[in-house]
PDB file of N, CA and C in Angstrom:
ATOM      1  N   UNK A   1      99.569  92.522  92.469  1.00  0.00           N
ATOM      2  CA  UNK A   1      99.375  93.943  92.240  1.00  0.00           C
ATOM      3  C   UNK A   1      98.513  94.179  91.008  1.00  0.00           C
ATOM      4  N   UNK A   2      97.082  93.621  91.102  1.00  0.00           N
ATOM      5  CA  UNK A   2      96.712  93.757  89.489  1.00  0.00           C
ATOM      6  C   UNK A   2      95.674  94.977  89.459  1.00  0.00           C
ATOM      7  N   UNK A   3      95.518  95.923  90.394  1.00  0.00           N
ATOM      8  CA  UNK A   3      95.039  96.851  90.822  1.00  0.00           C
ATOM      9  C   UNK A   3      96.362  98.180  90.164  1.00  0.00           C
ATOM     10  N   UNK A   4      97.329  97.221  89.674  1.00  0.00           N
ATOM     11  CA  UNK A   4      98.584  98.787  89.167  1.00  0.00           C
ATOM     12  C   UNK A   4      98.210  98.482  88.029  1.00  0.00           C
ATOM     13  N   UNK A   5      97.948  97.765  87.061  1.00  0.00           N
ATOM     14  CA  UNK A   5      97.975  97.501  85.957  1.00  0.00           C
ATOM     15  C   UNK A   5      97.589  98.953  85.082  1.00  0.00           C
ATOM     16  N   UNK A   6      96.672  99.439  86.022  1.00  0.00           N
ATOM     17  CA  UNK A   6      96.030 100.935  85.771  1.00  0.00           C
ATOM     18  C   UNK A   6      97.825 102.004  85.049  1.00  0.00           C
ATOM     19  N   UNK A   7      98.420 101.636  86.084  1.00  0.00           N
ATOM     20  CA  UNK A   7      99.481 102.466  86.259  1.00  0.00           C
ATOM     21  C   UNK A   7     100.770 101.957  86.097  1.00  0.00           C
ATOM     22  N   UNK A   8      99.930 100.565  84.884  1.00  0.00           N
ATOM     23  CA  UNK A   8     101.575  99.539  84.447  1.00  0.00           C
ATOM     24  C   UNK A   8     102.734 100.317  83.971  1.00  0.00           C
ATOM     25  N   UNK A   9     102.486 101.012  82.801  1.00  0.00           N
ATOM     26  CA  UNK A   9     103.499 101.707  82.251  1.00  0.00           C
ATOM     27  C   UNK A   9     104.208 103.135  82.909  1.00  0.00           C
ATOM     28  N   UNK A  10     103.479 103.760  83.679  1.00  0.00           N
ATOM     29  CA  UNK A  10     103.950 104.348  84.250  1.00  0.00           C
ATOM     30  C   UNK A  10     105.044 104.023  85.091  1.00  0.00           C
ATOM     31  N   UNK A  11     104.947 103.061  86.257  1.00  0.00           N
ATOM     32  CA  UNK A  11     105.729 102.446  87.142  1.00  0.00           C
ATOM     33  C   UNK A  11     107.140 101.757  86.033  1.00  0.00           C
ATOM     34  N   UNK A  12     106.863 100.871  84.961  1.00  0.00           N
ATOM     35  CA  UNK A  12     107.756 100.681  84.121  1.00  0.00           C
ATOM     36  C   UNK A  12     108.737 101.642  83.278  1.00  0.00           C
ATOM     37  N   UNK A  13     108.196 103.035  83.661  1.00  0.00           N
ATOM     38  CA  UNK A  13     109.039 103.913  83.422  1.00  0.00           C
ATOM     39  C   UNK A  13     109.864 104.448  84.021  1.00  0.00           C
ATOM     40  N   UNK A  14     109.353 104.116  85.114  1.00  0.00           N
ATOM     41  CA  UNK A  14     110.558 104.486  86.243  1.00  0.00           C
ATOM     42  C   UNK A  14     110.995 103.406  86.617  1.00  0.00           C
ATOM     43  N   UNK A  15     111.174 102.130  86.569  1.00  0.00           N
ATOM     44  CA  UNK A  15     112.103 101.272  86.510  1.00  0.00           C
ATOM     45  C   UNK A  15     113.093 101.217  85.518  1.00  0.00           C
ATOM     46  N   UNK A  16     112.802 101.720  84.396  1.00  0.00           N
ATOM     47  CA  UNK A  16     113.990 101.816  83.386  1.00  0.00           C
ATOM     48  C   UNK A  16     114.775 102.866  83.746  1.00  0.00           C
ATOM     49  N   UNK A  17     114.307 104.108  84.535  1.00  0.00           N
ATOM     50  CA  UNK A  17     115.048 105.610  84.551  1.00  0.00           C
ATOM     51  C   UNK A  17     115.718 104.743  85.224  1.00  0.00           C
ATOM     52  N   UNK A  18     115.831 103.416  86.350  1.00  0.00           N
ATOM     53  CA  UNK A  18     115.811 103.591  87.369  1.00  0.00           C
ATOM     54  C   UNK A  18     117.252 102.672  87.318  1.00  0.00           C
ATOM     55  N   UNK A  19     117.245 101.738  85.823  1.00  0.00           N
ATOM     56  CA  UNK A  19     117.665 101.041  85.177  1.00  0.00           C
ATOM     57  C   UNK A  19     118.723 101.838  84.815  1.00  0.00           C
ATOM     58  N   UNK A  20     118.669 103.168  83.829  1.00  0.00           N
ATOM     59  CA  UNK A  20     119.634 103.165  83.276  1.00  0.00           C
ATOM     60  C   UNK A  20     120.580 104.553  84.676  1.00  0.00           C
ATOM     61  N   UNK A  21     119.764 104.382  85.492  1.00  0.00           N
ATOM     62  CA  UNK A  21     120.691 105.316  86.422  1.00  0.00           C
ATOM     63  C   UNK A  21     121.883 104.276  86.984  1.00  0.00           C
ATOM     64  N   UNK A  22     121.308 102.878  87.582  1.00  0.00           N
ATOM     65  CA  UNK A  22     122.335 102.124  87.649  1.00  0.00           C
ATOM     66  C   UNK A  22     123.746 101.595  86.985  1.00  0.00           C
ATOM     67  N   UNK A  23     123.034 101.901  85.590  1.00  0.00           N
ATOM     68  CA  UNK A  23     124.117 101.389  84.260  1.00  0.00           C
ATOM     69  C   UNK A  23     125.335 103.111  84.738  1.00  0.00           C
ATOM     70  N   UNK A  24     124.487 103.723  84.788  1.00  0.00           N
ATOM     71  CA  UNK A  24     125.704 105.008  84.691  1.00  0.00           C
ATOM     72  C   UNK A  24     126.484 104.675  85.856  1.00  0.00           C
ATOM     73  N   UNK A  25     125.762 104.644  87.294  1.00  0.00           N
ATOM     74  CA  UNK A  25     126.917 104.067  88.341  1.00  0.00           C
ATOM     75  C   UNK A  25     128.165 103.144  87.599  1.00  0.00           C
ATOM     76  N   UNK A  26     127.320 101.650  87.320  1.00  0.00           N
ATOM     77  CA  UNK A  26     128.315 100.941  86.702  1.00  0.00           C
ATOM     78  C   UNK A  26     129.639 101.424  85.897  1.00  0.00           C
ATOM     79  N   UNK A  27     129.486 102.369  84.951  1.00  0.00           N
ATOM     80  CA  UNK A  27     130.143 102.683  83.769  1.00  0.00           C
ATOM     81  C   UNK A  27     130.849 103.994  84.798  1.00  0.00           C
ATOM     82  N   UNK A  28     130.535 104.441  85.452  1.00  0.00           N
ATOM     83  CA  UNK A  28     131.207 105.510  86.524  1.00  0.00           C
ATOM     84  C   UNK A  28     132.385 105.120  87.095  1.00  0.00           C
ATOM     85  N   UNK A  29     131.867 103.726  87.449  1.00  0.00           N
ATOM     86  CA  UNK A  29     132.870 103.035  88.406  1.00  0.00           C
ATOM     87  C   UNK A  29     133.919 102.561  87.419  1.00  0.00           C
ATOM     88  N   UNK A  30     133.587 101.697  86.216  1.00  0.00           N
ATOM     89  CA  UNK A  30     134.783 101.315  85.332  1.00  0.00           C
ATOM     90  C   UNK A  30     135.432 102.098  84.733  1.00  0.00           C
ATOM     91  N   UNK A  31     134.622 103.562  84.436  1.00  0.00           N
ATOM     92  CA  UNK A  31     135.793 104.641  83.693  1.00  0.00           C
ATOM     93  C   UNK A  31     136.534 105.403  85.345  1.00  0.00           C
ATOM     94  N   UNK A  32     136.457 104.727  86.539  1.00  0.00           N
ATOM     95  CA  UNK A  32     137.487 105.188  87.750  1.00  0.00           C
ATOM     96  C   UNK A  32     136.939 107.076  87.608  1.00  0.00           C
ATOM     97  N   UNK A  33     135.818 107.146  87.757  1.00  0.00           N
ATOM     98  CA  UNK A  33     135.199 108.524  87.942  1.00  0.00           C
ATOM     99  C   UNK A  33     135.304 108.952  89.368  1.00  0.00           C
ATOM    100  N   UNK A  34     135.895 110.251  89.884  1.00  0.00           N
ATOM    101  CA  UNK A  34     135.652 110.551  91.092  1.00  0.00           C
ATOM    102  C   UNK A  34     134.227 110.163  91.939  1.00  0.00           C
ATOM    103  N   UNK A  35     135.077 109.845  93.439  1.00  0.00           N
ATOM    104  CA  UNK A  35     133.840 109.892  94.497  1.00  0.00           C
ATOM    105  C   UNK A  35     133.098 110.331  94.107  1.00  0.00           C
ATOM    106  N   UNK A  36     132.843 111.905  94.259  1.00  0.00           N
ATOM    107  CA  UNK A  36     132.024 112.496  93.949  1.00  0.00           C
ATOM    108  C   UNK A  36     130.793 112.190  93.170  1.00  0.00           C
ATOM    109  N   UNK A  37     131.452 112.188  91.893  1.00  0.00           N
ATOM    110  CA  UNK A  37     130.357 111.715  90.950  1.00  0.00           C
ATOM    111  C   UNK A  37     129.999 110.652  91.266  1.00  0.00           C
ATOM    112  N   UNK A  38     130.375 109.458  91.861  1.00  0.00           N
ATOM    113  CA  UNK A  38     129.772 107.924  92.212  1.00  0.00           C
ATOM    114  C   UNK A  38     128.873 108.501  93.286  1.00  0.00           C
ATOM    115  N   UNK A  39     129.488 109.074  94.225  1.00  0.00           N
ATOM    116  CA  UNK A  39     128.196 109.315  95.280  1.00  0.00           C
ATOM    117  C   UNK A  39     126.978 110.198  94.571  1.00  0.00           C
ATOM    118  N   UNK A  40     127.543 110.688  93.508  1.00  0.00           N
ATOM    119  CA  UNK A  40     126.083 111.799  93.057  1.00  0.00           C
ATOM    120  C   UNK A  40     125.342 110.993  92.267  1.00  0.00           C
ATOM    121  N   UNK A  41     125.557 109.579  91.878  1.00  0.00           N
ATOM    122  CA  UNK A  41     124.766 108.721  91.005  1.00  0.00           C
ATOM    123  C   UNK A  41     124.039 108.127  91.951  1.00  0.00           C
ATOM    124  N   UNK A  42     124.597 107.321  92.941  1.00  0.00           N
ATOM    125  CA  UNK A  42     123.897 106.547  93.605  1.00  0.00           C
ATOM    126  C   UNK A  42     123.022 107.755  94.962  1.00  0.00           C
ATOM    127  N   UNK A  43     123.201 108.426  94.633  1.00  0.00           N
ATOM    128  CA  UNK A  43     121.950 109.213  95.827  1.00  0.00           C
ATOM    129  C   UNK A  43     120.928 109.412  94.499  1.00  0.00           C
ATOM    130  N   UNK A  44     121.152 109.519  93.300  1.00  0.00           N
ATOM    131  CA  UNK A  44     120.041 109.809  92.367  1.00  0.00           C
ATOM    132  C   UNK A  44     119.447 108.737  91.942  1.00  0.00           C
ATOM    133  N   UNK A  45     120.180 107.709  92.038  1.00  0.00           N
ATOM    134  CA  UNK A  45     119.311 106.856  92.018  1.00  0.00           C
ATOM    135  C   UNK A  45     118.919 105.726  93.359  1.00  0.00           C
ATOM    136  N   UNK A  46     119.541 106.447  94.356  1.00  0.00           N
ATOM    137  CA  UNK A  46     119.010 106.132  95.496  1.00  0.00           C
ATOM    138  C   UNK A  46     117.238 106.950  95.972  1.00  0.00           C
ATOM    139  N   UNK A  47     117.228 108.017  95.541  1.00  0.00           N
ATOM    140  CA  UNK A  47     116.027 108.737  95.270  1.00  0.00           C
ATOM    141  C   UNK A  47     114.950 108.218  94.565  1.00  0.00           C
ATOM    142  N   UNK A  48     115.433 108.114  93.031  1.00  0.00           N
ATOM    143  CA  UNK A  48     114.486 107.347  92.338  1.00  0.00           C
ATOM    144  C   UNK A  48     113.769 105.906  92.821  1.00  0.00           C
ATOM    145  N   UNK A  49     114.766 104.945  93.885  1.00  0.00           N
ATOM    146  CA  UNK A  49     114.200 103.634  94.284  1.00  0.00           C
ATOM    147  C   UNK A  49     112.775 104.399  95.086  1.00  0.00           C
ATOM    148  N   UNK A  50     113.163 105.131  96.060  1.00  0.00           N
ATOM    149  CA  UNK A  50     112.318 105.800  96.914  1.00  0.00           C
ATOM    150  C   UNK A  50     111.401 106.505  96.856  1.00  0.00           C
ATOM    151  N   UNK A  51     111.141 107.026  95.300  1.00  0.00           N
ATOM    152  CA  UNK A  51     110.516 107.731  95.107  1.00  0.00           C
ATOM    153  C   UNK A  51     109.100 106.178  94.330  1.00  0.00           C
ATOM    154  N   UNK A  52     109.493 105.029  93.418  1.00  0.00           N
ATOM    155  CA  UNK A  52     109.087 104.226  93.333  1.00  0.00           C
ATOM    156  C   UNK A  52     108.395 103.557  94.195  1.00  0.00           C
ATOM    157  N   UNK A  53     109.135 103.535  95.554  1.00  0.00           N
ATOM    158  CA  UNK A  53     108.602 102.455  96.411  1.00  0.00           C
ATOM    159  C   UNK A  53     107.418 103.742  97.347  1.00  0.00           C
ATOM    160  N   UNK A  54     107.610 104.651  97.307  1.00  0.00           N
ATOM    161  CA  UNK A  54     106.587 105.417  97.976  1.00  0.00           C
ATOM    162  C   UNK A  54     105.091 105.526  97.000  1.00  0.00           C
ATOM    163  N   UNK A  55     105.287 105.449  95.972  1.00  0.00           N
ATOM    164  CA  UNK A  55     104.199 105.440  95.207  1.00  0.00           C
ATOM    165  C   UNK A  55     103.612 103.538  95.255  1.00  0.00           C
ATOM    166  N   UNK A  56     104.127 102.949  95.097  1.00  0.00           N
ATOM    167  CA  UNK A  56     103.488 101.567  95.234  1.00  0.00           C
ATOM    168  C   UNK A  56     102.920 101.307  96.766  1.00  0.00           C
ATOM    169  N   UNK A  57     103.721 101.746  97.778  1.00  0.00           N
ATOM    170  CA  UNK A  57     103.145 102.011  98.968  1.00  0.00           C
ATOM    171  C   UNK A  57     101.630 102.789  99.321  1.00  0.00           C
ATOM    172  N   UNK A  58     101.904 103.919  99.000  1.00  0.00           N
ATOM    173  CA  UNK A  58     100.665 104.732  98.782  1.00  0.00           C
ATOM    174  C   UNK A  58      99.350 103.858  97.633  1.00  0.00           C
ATOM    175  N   UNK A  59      99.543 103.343  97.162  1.00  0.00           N
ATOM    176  CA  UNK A  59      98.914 102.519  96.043  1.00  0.00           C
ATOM    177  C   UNK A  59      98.179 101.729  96.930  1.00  0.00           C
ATOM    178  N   UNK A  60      98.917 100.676  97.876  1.00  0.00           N
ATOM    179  CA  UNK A  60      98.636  99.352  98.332  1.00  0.00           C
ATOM    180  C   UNK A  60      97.545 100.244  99.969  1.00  0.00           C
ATOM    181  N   UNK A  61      98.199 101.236 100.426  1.00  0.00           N
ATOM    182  CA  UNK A  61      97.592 101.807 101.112  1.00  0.00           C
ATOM    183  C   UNK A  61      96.398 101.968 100.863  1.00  0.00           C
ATOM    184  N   UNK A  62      95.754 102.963  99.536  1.00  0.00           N
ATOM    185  CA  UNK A  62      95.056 103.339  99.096  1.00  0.00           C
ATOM    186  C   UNK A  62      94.062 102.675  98.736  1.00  0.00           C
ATOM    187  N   UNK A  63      94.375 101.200  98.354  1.00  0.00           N
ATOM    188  CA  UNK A  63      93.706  99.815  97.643  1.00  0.00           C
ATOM    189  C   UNK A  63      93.285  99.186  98.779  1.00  0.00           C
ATOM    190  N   UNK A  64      94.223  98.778  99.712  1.00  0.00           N
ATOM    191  CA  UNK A  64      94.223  97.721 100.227  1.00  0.00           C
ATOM    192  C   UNK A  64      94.168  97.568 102.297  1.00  0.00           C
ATOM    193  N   UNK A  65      94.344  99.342 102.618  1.00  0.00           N
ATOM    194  CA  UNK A  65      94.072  99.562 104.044  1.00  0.00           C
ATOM    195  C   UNK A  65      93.009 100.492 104.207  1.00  0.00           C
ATOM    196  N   UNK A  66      92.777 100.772 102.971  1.00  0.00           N
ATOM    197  CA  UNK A  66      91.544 101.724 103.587  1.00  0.00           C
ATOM    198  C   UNK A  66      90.403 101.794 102.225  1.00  0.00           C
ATOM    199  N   UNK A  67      89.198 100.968 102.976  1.00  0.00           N
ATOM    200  CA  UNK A  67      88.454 101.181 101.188  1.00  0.00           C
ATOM    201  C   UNK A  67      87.984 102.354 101.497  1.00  0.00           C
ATOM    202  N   UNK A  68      87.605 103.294 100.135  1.00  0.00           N
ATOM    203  CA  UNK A  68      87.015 104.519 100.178  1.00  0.00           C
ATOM    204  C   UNK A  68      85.664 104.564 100.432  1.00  0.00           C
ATOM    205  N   UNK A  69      85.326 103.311  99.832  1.00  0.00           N
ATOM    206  CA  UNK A  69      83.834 103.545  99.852  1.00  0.00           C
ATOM    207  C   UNK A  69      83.031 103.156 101.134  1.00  0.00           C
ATOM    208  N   UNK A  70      84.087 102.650 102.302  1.00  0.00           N
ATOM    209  CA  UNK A  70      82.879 101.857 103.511  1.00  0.00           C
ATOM    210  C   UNK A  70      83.695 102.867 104.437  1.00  0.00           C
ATOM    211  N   UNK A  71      84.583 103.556 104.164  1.00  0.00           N
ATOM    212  CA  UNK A  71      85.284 104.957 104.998  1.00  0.00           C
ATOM    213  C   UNK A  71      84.829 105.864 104.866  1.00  0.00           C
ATOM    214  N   UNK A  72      84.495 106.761 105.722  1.00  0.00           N
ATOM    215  CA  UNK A  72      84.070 108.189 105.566  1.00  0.00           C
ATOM    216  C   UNK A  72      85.572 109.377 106.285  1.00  0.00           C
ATOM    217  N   UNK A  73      85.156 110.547 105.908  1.00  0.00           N
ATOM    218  CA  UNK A  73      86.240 110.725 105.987  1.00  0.00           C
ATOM    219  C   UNK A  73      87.216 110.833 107.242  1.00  0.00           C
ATOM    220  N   UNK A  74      86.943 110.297 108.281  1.00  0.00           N
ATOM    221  CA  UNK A  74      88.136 109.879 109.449  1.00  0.00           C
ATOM    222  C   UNK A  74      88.818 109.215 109.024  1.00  0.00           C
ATOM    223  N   UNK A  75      88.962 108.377 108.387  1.00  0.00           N
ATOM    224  CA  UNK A  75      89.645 106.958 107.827  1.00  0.00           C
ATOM    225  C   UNK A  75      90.430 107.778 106.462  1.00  0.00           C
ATOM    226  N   UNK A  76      90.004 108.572 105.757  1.00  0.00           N
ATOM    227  CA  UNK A  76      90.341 109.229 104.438  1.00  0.00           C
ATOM    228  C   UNK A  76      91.459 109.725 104.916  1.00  0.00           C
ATOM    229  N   UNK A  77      91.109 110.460 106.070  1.00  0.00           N
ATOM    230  CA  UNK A  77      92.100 111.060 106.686  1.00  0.00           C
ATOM    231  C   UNK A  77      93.317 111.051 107.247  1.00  0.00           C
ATOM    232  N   UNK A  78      92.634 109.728 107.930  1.00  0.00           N
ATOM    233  CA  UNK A  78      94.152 108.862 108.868  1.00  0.00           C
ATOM    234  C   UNK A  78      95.124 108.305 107.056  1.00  0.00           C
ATOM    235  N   UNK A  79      94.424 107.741 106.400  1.00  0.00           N
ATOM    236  CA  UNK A  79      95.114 107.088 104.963  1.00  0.00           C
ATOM    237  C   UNK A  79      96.357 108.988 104.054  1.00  0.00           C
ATOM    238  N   UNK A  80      95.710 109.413 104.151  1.00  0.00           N
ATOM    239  CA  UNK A  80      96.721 110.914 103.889  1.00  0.00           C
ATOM    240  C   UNK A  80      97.894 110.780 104.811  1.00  0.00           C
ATOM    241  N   UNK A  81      97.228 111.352 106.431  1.00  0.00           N
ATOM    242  CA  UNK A  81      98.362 111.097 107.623  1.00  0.00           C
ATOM    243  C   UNK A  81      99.114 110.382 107.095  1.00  0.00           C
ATOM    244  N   UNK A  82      98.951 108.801 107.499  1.00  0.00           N
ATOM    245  CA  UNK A  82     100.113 107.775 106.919  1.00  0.00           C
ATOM    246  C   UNK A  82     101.222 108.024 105.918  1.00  0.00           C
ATOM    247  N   UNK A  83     100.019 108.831 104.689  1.00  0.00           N
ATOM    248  CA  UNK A  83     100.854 108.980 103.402  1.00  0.00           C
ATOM    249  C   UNK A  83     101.819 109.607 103.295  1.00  0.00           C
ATOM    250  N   UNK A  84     101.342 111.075 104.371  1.00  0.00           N
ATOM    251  CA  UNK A  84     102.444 111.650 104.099  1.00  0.00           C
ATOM    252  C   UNK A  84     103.471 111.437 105.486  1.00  0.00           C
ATOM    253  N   UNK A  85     103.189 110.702 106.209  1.00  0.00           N
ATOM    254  CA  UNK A  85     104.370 110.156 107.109  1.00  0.00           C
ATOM    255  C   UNK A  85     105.763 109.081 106.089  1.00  0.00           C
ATOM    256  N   UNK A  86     104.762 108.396 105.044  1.00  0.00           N
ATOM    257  CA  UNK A  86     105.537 107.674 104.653  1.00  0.00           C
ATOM    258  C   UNK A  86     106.396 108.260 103.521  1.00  0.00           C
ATOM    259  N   UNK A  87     105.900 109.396 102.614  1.00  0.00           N
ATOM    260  CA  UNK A  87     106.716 110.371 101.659  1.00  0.00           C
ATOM    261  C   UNK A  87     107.435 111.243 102.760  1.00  0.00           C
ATOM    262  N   UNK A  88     107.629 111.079 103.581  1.00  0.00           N
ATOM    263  CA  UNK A  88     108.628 112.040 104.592  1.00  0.00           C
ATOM    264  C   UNK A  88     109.911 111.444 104.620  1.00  0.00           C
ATOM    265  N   UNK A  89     109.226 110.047 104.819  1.00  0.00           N
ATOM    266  CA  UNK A  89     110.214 109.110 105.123  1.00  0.00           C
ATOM    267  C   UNK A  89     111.594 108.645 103.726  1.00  0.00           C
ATOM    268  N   UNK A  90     110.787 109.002 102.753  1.00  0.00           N
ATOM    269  CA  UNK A  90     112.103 108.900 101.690  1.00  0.00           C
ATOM    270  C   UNK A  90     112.202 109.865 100.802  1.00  0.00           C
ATOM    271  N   UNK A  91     112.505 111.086 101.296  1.00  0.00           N
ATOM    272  CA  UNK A  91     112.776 112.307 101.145  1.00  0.00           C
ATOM    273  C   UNK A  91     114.553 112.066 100.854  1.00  0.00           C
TER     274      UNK A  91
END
């Protein structure tokens, strides 16, 4: 992935949110916190994985299935389609 490097720290920022959303599950579960709240951690940070992996997706898409420059825009086009088939998908 040395095409993210662009967007190293960014992505590393949301691995830490992504980080310390897990630690709160953890610490949820050992202070015996209602369901509730366990299920409201892990959908938030069930989100955040998804929201990560849709952007590295779109990335590799963007890089690596469709060059811009030997595409005109049918191909620009179908690469959006996809995109947003695939941000639908982890909604």
């Amino acid at each position: 992935m040395t095409h993210t490097i662009r967007e190293r720290q960014k992505l590393l920022n949301r691995v830490r949110r992504i980080k310390g959303q897990v630690e709160a599950i953890e610490r949820a579960l050992e202070d015996e916190r209602g369901c509730i709240h366990v299920l409201q951690q892990i959908t938030s940070c069930r989100g955040a994985m998804n929201g990560l992996l849709a952007v590295v997706i779109e990335d590799h898409i963007r890089k690596h299935l469709v060059d811009s420059e030997t595409h005109k825009k049918p191909a620009d086009s179908a690469a959006d389609q996809l995109i947003e088939v695939v941000h639908s998908y982890f909604r």
